[in-house]
C-alpha atoms as a PDB file:
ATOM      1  CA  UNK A   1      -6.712  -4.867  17.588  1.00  0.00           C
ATOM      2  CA  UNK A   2      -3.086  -4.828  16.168  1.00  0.00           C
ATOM      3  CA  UNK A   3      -1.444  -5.414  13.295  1.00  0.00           C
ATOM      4  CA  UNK A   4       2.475  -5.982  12.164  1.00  0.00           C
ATOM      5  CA  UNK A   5       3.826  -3.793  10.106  1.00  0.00           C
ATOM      6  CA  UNK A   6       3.600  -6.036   6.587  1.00  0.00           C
ATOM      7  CA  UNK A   7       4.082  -5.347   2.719  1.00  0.00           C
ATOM      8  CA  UNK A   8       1.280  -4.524   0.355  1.00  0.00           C
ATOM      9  CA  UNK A   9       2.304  -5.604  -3.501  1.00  0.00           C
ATOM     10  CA  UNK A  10       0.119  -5.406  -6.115  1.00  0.00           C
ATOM     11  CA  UNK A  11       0.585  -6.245 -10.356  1.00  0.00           C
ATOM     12  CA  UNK A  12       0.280  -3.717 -12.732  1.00  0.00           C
ATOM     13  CA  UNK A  13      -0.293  -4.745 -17.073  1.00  0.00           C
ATOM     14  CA  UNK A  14       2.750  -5.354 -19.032  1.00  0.00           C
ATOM     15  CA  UNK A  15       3.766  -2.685 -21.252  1.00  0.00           C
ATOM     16  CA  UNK A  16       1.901  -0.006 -18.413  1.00  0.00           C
ATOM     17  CA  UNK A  17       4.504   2.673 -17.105  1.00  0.00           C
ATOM     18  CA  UNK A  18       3.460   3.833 -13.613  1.00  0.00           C
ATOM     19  CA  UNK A  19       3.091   7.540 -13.573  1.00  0.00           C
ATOM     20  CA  UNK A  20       2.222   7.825  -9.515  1.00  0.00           C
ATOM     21  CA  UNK A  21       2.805   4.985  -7.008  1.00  0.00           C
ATOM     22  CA  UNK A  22       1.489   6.992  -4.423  1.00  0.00           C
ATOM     23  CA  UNK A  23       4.780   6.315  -2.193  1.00  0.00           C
ATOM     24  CA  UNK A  24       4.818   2.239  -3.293  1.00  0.00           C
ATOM     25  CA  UNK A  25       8.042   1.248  -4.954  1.00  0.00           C
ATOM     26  CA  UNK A  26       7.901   0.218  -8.651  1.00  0.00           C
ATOM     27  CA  UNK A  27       9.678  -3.105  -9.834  1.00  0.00           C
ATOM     28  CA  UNK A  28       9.265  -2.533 -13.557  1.00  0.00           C
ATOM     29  CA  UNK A  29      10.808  -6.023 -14.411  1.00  0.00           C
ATOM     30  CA  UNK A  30       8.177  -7.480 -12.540  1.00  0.00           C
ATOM     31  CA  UNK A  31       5.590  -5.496 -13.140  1.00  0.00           C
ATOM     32  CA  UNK A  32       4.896  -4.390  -9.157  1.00  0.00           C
ATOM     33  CA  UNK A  33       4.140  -1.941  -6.956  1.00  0.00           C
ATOM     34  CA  UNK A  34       5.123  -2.598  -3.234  1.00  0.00           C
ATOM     35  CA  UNK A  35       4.022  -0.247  -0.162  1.00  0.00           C
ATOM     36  CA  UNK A  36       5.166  -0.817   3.329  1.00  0.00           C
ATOM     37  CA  UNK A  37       2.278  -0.556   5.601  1.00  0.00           C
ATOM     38  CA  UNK A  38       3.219   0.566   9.243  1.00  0.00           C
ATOM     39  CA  UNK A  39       2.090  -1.586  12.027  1.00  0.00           C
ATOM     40  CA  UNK A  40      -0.887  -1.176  13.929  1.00  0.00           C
ATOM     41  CA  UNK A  41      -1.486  -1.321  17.618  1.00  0.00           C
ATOM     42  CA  UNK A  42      -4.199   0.026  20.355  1.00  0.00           C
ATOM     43  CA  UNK A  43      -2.035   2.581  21.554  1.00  0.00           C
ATOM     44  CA  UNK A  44      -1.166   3.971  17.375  1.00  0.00           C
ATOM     45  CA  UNK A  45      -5.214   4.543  17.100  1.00  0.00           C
ATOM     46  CA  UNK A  46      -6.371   6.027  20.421  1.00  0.00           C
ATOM     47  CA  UNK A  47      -8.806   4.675  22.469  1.00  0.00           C
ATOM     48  CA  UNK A  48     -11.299   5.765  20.628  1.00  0.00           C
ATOM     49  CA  UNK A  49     -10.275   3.635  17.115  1.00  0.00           C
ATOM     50  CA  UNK A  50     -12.810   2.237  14.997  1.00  0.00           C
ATOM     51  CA  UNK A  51     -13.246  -1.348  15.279  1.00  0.00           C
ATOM     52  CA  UNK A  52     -11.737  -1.573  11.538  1.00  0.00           C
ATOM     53  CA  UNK A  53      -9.962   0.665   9.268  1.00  0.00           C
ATOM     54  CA  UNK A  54      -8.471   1.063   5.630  1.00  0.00           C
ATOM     55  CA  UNK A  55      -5.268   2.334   3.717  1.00  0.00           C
ATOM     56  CA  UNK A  56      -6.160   3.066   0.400  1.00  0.00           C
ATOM     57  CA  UNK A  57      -3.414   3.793  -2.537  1.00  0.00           C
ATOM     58  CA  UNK A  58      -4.353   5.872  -5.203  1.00  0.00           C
ATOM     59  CA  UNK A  59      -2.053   4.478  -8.634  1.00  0.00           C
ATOM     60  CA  UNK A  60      -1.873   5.944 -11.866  1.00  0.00           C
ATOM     61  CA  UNK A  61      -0.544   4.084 -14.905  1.00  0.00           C
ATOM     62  CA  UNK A  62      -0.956   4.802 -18.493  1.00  0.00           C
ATOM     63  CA  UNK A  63      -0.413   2.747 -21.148  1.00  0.00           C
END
């Protein structure tokens, strides 16, 4: 399995201020966090790899 390295954005509620983007950039403007996530290939997850995996961001906002 492989995967291109691609971006991740995601919308946050107006008048929310983003405390921790857990390394995603903020576009206040906008309202959106975006994370780059790294490609994946074979060789990046071992011969062993799952057959699927997960990144999971962890964002705190408060309003």
């Amino acid at each position: 399995m492989e995967l291109p390295e691609y971006e991740l954005v995601d919308s946050f509620p107006v008048g929310a201020t983003v405390v921790d983007a857990d390394g995603g950039t903020v576009d206040a403007v906008n309202g959106t966090i975006s994370w780059t996530v790294p490609a994946v290939t074979q060789a990046t997850l071992g011969a062993s790899a799952p057959s699927s995996f997960c990144y999971e961001f962890n964002v705190a906002i408060q309003n």
